[in-house]
PDB file of N, CA and C in Angstrom:
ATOM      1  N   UNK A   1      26.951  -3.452  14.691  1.00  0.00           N
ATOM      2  CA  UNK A   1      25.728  -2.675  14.681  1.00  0.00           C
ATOM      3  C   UNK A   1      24.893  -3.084  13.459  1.00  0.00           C
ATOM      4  N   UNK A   2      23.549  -3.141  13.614  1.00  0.00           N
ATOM      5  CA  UNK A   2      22.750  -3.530  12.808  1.00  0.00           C
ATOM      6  C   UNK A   2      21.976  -2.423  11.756  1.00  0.00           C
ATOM      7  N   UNK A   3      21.978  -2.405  10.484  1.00  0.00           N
ATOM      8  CA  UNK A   3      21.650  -1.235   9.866  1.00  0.00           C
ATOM      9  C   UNK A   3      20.116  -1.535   9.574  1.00  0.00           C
ATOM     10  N   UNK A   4      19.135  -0.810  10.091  1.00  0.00           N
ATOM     11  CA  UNK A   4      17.644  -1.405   8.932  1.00  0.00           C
ATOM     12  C   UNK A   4      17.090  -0.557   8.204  1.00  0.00           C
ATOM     13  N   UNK A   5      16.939  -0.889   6.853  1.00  0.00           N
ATOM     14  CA  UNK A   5      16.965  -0.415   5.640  1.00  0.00           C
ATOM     15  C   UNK A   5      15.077  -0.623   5.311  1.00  0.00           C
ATOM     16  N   UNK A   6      14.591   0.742   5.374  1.00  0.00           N
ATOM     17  CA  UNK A   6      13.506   0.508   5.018  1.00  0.00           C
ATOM     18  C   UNK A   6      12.978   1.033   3.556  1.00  0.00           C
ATOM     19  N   UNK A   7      13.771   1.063   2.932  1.00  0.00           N
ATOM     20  CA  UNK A   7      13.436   1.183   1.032  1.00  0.00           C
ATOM     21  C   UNK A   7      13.487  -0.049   0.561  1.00  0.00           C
ATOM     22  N   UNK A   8      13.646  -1.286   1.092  1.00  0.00           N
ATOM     23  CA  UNK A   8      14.012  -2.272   0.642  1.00  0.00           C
ATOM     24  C   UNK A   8      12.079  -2.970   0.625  1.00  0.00           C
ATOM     25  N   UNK A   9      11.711  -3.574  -0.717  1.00  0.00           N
ATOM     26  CA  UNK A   9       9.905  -4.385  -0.506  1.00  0.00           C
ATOM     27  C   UNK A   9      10.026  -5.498   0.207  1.00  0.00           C
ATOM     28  N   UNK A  10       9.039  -5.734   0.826  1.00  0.00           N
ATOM     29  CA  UNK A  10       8.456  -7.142   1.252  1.00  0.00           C
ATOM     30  C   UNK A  10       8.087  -8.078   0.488  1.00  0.00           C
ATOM     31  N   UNK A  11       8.935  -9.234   0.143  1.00  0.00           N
ATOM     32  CA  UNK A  11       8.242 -10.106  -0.763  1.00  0.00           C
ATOM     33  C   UNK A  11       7.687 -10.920  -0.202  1.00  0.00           C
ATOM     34  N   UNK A  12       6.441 -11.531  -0.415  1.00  0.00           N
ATOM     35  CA  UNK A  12       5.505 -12.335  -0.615  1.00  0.00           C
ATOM     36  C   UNK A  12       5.413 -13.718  -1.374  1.00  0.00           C
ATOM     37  N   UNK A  13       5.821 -14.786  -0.651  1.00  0.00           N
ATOM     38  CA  UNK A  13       6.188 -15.821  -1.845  1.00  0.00           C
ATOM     39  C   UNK A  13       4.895 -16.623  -1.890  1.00  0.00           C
ATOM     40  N   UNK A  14       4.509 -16.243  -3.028  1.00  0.00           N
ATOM     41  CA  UNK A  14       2.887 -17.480  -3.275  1.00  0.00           C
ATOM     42  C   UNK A  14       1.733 -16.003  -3.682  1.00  0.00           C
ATOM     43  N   UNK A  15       1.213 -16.977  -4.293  1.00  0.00           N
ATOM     44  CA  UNK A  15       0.056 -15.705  -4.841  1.00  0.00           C
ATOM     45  C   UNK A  15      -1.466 -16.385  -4.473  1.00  0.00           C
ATOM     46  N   UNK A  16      -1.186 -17.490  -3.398  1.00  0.00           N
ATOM     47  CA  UNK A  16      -2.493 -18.118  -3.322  1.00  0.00           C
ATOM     48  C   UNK A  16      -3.379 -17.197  -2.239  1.00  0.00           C
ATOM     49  N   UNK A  17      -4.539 -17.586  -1.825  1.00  0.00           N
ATOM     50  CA  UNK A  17      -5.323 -17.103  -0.659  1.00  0.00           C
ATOM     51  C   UNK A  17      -4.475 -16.595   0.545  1.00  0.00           C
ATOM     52  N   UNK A  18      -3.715 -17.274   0.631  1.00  0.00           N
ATOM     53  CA  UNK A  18      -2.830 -16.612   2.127  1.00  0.00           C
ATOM     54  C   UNK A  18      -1.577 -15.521   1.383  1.00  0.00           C
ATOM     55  N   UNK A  19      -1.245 -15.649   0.716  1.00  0.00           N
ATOM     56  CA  UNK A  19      -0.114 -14.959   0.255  1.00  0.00           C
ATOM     57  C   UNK A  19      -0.800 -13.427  -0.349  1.00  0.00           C
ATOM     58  N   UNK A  20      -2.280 -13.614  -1.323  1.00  0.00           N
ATOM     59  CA  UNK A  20      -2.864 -12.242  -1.353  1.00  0.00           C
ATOM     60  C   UNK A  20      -3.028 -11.752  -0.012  1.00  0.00           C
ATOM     61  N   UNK A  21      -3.849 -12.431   0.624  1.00  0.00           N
ATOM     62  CA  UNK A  21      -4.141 -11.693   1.679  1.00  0.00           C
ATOM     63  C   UNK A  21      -2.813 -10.887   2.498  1.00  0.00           C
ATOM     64  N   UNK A  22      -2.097 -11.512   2.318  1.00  0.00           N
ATOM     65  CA  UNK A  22      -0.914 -10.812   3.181  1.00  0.00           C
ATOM     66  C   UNK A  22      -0.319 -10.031   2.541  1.00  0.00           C
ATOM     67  N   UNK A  23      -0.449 -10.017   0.930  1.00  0.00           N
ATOM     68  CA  UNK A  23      -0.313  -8.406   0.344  1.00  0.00           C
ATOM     69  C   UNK A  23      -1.037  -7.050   0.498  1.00  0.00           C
ATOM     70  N   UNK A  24      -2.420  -7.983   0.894  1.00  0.00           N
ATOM     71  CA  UNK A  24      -3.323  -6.805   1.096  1.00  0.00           C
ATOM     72  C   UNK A  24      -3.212  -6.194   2.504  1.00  0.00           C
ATOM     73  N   UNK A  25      -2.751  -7.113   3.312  1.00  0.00           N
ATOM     74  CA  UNK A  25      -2.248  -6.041   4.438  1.00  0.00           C
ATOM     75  C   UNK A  25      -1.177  -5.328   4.136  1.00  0.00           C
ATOM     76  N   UNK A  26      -0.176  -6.000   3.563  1.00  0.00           N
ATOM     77  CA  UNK A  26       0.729  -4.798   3.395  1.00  0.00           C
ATOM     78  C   UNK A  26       0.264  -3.805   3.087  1.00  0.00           C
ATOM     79  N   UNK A  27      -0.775  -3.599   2.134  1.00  0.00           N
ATOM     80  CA  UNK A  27      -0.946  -2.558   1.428  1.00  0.00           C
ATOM     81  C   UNK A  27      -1.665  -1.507   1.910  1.00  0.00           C
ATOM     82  N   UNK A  28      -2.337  -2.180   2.935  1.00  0.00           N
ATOM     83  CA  UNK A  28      -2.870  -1.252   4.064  1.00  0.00           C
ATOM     84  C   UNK A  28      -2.019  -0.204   5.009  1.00  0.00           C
ATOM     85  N   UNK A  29      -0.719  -1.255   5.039  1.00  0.00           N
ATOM     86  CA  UNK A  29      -0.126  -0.528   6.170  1.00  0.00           C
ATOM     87  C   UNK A  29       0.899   0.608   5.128  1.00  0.00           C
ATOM     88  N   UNK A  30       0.612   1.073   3.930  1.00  0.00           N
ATOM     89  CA  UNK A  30       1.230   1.836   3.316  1.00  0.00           C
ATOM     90  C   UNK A  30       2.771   1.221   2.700  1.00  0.00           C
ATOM     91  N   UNK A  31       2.408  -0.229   2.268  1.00  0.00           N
ATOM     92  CA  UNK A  31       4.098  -0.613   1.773  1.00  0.00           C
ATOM     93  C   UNK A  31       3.320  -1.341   0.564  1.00  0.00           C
ATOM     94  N   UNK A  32       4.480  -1.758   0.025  1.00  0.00           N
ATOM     95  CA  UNK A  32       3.930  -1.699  -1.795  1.00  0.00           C
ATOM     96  C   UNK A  32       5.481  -3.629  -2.073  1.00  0.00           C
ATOM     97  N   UNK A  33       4.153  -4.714  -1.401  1.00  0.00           N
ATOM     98  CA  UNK A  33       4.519  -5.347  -1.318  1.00  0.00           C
ATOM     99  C   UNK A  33       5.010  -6.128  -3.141  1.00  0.00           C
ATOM    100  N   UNK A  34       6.300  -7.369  -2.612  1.00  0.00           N
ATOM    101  CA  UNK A  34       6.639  -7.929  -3.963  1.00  0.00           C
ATOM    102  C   UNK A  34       5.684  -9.111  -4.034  1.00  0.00           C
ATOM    103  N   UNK A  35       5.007  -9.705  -5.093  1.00  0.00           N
ATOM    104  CA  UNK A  35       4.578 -11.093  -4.506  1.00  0.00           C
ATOM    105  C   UNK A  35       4.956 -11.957  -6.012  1.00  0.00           C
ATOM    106  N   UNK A  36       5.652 -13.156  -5.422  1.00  0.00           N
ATOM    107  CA  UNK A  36       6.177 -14.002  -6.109  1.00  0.00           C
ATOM    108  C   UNK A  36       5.404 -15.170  -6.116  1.00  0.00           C
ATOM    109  N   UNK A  37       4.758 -15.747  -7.385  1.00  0.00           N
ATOM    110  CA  UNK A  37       4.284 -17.033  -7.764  1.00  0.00           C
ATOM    111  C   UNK A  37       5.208 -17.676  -8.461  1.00  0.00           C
ATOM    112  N   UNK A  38       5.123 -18.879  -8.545  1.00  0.00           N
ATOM    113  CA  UNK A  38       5.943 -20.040  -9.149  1.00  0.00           C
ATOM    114  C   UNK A  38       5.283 -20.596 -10.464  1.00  0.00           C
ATOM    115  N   UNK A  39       3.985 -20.073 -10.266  1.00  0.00           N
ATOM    116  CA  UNK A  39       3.079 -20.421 -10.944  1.00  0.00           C
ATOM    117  C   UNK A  39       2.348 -19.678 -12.597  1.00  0.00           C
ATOM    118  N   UNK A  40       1.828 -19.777 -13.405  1.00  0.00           N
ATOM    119  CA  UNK A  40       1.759 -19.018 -14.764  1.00  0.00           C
ATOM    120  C   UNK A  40       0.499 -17.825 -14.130  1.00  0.00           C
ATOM    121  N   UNK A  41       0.035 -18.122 -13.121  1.00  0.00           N
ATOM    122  CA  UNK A  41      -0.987 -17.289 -12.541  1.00  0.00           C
ATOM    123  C   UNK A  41      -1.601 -16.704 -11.234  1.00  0.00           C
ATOM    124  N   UNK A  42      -2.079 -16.035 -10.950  1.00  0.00           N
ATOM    125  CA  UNK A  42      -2.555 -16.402  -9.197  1.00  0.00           C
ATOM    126  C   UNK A  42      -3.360 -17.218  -8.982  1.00  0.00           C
ATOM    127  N   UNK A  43      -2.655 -17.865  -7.662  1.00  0.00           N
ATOM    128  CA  UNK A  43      -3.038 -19.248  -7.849  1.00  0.00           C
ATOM    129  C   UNK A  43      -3.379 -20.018  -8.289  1.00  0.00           C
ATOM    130  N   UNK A  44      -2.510 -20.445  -9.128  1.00  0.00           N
ATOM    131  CA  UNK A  44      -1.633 -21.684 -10.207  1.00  0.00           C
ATOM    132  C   UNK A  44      -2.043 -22.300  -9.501  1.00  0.00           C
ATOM    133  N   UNK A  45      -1.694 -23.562  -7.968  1.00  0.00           N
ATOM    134  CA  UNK A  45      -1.684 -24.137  -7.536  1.00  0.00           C
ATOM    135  C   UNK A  45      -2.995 -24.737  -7.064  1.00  0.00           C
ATOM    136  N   UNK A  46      -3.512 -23.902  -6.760  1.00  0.00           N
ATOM    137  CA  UNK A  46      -5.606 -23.799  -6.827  1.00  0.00           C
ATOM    138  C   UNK A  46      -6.301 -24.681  -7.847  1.00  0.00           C
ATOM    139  N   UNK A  47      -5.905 -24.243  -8.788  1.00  0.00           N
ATOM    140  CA  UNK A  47      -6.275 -24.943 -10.711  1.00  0.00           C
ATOM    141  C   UNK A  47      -6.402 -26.277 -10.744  1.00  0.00           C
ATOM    142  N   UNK A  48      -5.079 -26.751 -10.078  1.00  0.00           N
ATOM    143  CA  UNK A  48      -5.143 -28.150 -10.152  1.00  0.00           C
ATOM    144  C   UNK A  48      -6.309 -29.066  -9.015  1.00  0.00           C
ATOM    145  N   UNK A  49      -7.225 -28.131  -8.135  1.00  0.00           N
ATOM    146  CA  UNK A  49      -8.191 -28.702  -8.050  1.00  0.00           C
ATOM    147  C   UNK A  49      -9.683 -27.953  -7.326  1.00  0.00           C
ATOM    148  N   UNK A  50      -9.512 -27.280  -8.773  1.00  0.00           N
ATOM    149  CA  UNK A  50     -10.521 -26.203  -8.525  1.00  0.00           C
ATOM    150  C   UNK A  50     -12.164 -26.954  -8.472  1.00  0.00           C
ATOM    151  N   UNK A  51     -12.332 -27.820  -8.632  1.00  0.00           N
ATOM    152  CA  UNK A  51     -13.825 -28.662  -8.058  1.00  0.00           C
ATOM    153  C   UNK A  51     -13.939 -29.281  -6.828  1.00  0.00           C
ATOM    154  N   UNK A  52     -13.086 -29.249  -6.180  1.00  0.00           N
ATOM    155  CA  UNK A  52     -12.740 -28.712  -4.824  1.00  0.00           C
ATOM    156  C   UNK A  52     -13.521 -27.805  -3.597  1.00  0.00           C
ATOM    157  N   UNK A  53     -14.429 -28.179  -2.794  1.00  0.00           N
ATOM    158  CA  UNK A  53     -14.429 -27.137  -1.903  1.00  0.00           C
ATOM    159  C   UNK A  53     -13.888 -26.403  -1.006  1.00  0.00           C
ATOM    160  N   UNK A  54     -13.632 -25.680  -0.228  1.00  0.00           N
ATOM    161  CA  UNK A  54     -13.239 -25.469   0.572  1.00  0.00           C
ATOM    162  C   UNK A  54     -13.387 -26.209   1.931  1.00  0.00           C
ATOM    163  N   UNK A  55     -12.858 -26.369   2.895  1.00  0.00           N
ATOM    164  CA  UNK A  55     -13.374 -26.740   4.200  1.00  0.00           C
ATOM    165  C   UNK A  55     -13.887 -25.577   4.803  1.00  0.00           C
ATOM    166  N   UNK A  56     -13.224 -24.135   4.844  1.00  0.00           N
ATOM    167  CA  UNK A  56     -13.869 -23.310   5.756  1.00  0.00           C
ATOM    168  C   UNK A  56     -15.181 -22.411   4.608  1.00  0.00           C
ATOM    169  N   UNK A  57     -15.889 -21.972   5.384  1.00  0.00           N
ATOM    170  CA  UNK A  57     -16.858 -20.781   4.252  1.00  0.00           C
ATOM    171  C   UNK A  57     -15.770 -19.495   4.654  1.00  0.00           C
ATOM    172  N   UNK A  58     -16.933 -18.866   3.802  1.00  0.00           N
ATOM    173  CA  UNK A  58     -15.870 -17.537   3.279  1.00  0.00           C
ATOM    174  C   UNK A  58     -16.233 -16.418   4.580  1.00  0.00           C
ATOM    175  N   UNK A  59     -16.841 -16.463   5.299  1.00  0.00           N
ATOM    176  CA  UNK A  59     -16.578 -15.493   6.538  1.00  0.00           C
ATOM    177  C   UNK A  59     -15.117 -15.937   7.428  1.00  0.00           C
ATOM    178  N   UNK A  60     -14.670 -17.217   6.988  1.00  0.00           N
ATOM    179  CA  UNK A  60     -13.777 -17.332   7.565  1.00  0.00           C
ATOM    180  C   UNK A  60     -12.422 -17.282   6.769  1.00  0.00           C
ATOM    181  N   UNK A  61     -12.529 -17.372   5.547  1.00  0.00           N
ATOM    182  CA  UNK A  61     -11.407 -16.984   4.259  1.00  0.00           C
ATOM    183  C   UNK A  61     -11.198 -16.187   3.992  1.00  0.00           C
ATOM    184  N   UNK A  62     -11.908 -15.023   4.066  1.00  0.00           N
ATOM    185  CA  UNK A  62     -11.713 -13.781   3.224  1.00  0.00           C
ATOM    186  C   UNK A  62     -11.543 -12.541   4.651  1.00  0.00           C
ATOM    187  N   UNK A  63     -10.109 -11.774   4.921  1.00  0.00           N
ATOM    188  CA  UNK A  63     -10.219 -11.411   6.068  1.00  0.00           C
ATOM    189  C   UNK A  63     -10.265  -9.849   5.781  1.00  0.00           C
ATOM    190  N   UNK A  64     -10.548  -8.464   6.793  1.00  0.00           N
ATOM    191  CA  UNK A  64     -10.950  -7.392   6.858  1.00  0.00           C
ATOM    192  C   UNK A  64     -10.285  -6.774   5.709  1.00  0.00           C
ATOM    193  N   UNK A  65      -8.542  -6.938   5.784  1.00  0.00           N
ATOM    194  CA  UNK A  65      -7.674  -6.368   4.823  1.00  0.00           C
ATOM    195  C   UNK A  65      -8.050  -6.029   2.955  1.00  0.00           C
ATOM    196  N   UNK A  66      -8.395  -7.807   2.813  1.00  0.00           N
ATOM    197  CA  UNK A  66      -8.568  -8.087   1.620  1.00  0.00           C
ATOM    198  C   UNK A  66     -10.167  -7.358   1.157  1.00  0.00           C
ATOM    199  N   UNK A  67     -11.317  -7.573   2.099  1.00  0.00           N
ATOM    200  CA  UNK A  67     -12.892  -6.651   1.770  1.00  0.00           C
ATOM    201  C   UNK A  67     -12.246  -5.304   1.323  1.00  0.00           C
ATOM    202  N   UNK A  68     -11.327  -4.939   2.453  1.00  0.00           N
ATOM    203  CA  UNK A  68     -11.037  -3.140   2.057  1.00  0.00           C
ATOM    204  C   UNK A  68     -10.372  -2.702   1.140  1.00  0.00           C
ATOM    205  N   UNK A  69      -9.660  -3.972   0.359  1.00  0.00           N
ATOM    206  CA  UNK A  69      -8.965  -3.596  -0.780  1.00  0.00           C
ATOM    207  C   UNK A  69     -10.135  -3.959  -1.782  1.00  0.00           C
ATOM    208  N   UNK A  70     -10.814  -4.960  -2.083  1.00  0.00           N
ATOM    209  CA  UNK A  70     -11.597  -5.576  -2.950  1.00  0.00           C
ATOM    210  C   UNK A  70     -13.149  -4.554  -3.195  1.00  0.00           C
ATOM    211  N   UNK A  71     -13.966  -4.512  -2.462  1.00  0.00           N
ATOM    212  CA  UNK A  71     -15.265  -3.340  -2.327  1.00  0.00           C
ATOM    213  C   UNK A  71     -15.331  -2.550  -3.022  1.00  0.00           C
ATOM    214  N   UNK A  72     -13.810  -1.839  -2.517  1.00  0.00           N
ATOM    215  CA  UNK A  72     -13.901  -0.023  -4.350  1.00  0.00           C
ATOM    216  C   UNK A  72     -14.210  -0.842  -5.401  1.00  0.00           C
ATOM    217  N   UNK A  73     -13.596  -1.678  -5.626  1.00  0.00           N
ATOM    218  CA  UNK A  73     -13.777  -2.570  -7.253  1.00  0.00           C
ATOM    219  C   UNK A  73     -14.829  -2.733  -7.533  1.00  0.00           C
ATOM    220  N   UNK A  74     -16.095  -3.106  -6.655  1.00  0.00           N
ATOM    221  CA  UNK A  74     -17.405  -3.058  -6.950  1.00  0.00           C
ATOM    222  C   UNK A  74     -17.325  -4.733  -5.884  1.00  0.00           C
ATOM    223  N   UNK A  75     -16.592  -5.255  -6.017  1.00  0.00           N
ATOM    224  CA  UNK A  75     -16.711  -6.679  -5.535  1.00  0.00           C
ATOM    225  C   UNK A  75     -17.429  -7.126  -4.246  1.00  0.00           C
ATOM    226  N   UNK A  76     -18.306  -8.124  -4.017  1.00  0.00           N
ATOM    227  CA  UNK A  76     -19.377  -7.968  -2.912  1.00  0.00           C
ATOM    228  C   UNK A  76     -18.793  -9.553  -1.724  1.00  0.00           C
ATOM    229  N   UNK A  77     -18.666  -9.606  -0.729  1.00  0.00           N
ATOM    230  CA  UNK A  77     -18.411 -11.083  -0.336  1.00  0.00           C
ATOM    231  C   UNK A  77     -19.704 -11.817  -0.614  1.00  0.00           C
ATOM    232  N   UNK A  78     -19.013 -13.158  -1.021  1.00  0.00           N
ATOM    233  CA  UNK A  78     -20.734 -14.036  -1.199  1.00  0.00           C
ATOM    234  C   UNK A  78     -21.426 -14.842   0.302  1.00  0.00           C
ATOM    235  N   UNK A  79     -22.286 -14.844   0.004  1.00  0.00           N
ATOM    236  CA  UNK A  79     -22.813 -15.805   1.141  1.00  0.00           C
ATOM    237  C   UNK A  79     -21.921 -16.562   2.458  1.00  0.00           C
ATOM    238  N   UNK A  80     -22.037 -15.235   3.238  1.00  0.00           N
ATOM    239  CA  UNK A  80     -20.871 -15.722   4.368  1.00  0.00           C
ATOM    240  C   UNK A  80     -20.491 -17.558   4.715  1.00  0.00           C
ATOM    241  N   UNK A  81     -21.916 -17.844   4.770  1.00  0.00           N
ATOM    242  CA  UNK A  81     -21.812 -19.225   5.374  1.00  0.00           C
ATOM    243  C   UNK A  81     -21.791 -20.237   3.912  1.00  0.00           C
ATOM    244  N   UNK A  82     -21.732 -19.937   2.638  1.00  0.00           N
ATOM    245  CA  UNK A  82     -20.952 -20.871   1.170  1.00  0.00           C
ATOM    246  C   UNK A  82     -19.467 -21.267   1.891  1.00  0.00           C
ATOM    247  N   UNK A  83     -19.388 -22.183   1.043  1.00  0.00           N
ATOM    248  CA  UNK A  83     -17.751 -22.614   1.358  1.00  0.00           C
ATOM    249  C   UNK A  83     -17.529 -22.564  -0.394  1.00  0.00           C
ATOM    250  N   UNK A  84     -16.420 -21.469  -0.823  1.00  0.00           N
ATOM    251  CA  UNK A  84     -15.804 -21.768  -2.355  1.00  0.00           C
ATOM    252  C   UNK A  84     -15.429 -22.455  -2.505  1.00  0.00           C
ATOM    253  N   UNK A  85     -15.057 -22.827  -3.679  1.00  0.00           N
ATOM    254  CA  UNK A  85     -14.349 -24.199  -4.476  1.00  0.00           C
ATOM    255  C   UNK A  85     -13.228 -23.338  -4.635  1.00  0.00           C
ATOM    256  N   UNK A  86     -12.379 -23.985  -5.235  1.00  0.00           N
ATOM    257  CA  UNK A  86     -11.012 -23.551  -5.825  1.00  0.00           C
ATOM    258  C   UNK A  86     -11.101 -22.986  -7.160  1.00  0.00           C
ATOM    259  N   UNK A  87     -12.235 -23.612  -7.890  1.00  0.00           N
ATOM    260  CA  UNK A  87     -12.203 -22.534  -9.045  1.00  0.00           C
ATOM    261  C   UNK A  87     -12.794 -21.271  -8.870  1.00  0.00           C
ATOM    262  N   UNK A  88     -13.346 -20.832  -8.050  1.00  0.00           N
ATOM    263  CA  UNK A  88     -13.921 -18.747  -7.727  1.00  0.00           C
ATOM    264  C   UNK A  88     -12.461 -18.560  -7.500  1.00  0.00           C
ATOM    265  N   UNK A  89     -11.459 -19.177  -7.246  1.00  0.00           N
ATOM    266  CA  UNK A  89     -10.134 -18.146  -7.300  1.00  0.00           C
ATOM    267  C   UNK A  89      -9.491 -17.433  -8.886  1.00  0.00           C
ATOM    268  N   UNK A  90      -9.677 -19.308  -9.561  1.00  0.00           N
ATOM    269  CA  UNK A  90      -9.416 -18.936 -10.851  1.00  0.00           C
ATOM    270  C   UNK A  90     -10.120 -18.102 -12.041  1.00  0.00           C
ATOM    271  N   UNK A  91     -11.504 -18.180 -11.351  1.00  0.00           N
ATOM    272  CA  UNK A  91     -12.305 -17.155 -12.662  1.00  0.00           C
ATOM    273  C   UNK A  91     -12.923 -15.950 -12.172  1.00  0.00           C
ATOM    274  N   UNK A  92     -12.525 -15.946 -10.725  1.00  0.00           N
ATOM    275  CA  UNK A  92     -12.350 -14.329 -10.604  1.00  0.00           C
ATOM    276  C   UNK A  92     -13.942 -13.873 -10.297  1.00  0.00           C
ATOM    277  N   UNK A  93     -14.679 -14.330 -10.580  1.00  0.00           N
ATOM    278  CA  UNK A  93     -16.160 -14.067 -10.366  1.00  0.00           C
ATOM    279  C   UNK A  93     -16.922 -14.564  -8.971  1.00  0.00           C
ATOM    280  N   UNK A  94     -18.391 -13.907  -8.953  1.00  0.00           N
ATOM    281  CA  UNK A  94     -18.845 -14.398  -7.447  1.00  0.00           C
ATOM    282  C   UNK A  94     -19.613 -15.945  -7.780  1.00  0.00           C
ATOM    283  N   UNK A  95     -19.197 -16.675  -6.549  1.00  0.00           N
ATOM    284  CA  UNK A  95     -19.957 -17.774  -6.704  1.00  0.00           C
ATOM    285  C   UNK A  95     -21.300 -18.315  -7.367  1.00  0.00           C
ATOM    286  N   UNK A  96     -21.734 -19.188  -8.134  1.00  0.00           N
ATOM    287  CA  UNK A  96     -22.870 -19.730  -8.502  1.00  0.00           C
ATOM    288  C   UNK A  96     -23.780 -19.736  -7.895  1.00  0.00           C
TER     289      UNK A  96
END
């Protein structure tokens, strides 16, 4: 018989764009996810080539979960159809 243990967190391995985002659903659905980087920061891995664009724009990067966590903060999405670079991950601010 199989026991399932739901006090146990969800970890999250990576702190990049896909790995927040999938904290922020957790966090929606009322669980209080773990998230593990390898890295000295969120997204460490980003850094190394943050002059970089993206291929997709940000109506297609940034999904419902993450707006509904981000907005209270004051935080606004930028210009649906911009594509970010890799450095708006690292300095945290809205695009140029």
């Amino acid at each position: 018989m199989t026991t399932v243990r739901s006090d146990l967190p969800v970890a999250v391995i990576g702190a990049g764009p896909v790995g927040l985002a999938a904290a922020a659903h957790l966090l929606a659905r009322g669980e209080t996810p773990l998230v593990l980087e390898a890295g000295d920061a969120v997204s460490a891995s980003i850094r190394q080539w943050s002059h970089v664009r993206f291929f997709s724009p940000w109506k297609y990067t940034v999904d419902a979960a993450s707006v509904a966590l981000l907005e209270p903060t004051g935080w606004t999405l930028p210009d649906p159809d911009g594509a970010p670079t890799g450095g708006i991950w690292n300095r945290g601010d809205q695009p140029d």
